[in-house]
C-alpha atoms as a PDB file:
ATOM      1  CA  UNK A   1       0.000   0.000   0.000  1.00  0.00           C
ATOM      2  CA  UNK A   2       3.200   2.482   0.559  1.00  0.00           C
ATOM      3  CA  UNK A   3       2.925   2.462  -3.355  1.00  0.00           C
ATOM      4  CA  UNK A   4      -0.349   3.756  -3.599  1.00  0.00           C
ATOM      5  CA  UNK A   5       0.477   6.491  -1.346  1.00  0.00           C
ATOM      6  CA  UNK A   6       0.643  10.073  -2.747  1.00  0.00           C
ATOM      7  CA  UNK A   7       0.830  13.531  -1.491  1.00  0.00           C
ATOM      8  CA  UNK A   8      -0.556  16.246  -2.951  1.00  0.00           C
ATOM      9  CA  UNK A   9      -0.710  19.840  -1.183  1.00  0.00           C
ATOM     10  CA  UNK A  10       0.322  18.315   2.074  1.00  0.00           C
ATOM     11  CA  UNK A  11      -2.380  15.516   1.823  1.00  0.00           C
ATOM     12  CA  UNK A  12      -2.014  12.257   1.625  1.00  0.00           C
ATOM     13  CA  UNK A  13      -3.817  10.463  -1.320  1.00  0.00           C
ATOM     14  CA  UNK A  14      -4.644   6.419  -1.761  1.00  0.00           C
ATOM     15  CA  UNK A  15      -5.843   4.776  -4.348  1.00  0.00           C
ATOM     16  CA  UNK A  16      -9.011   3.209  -3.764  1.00  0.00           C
ATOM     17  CA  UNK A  17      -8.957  -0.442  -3.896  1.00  0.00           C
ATOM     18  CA  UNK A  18     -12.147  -1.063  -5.245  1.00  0.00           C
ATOM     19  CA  UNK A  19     -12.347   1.262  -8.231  1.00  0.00           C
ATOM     20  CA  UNK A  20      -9.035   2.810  -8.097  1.00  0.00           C
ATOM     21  CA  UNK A  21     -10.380   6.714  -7.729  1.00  0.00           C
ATOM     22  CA  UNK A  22      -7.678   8.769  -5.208  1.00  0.00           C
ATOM     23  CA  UNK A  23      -9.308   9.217  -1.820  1.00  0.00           C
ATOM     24  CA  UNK A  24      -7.941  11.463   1.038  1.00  0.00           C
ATOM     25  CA  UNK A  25      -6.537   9.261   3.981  1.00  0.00           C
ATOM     26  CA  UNK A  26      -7.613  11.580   6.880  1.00  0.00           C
ATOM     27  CA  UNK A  27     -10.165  11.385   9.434  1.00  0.00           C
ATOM     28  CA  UNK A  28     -12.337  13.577   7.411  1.00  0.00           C
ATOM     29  CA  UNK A  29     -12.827  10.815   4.810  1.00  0.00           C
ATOM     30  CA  UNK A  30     -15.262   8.292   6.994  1.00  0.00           C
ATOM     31  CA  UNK A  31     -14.563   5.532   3.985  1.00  0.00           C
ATOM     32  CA  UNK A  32     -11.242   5.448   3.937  1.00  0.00           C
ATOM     33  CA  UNK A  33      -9.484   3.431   2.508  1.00  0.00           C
ATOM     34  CA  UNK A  34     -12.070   3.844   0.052  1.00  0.00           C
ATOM     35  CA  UNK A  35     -13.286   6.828  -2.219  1.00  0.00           C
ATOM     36  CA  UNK A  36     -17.305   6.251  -1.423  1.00  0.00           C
ATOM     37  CA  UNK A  37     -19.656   4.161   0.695  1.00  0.00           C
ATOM     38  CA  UNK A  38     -20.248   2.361  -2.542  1.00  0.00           C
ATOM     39  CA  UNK A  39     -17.151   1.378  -2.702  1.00  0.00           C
ATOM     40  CA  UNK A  40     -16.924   0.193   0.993  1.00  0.00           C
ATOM     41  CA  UNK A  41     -20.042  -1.780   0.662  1.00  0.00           C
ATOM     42  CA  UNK A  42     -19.522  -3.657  -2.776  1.00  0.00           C
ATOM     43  CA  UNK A  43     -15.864  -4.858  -1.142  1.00  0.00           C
ATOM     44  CA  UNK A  44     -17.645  -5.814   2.229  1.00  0.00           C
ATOM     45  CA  UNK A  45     -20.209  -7.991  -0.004  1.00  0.00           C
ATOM     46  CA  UNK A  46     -17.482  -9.675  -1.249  1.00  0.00           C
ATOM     47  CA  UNK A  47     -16.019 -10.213   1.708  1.00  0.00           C
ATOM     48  CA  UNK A  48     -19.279 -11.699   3.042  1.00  0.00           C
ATOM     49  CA  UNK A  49     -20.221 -13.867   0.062  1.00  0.00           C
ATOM     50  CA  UNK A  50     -16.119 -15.382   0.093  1.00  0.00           C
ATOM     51  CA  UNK A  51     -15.544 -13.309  -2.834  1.00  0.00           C
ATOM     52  CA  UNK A  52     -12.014 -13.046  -2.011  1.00  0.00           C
ATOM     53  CA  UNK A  53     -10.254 -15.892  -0.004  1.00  0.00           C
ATOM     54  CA  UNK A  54      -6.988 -16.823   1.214  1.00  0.00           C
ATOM     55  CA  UNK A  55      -5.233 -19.656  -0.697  1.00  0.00           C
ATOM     56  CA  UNK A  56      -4.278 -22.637   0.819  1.00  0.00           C
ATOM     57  CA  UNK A  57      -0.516 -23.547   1.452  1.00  0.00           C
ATOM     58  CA  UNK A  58      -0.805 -27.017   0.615  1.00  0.00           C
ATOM     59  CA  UNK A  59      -3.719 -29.827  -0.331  1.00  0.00           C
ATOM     60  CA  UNK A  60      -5.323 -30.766   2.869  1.00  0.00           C
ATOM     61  CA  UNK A  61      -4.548 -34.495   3.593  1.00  0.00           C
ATOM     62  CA  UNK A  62      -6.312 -37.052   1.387  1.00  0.00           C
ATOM     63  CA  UNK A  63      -9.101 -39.463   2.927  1.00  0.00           C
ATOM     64  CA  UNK A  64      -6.868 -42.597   3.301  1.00  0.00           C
ATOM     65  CA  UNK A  65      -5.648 -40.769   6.606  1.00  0.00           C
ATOM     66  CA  UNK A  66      -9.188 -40.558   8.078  1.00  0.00           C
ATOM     67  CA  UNK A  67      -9.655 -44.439   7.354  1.00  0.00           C
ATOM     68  CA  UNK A  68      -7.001 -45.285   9.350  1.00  0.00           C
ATOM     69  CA  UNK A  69      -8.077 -43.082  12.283  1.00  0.00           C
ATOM     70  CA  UNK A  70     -11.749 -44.911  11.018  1.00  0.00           C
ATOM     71  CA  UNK A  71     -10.372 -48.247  11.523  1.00  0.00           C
ATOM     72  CA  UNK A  72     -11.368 -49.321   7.754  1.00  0.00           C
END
């Protein structure tokens, strides 16, 4: 995010990451890190839908394991 960071006339700038639009990172701007409340809520119904996820590190183990812990 340091990237995104600009200043312009002593403010600092950030690009929005939902549209990309430069939004003001102060207290005065009550979406920040985003440019609108549209913004904000689009990315938070992503969130809560699992729009974005975290990838696994590795396959989770395969079902030959839990047969063995099954007795079968």
């Amino acid at each position: 995010m340091a990237e995104d960071i600009l200043r312009r006339g002593g403010k600092r700038l950030v690009s929005c990451p939902r549209c990309g639009l430069t939004a003001p990172w102060d207290p005065a701007n009550r979406f920040r890190p985003f440019c609108s409340e549209r913004c904000k809520v689009i990315d938070l119904g992503q969130w809560a839908s699992e729009g974005y996820r975290i990838p696994l590190a590795q396959e989770p183990e395969d079902a030959s394991g839990e047969d063995d812990l099954l007795g079968g």
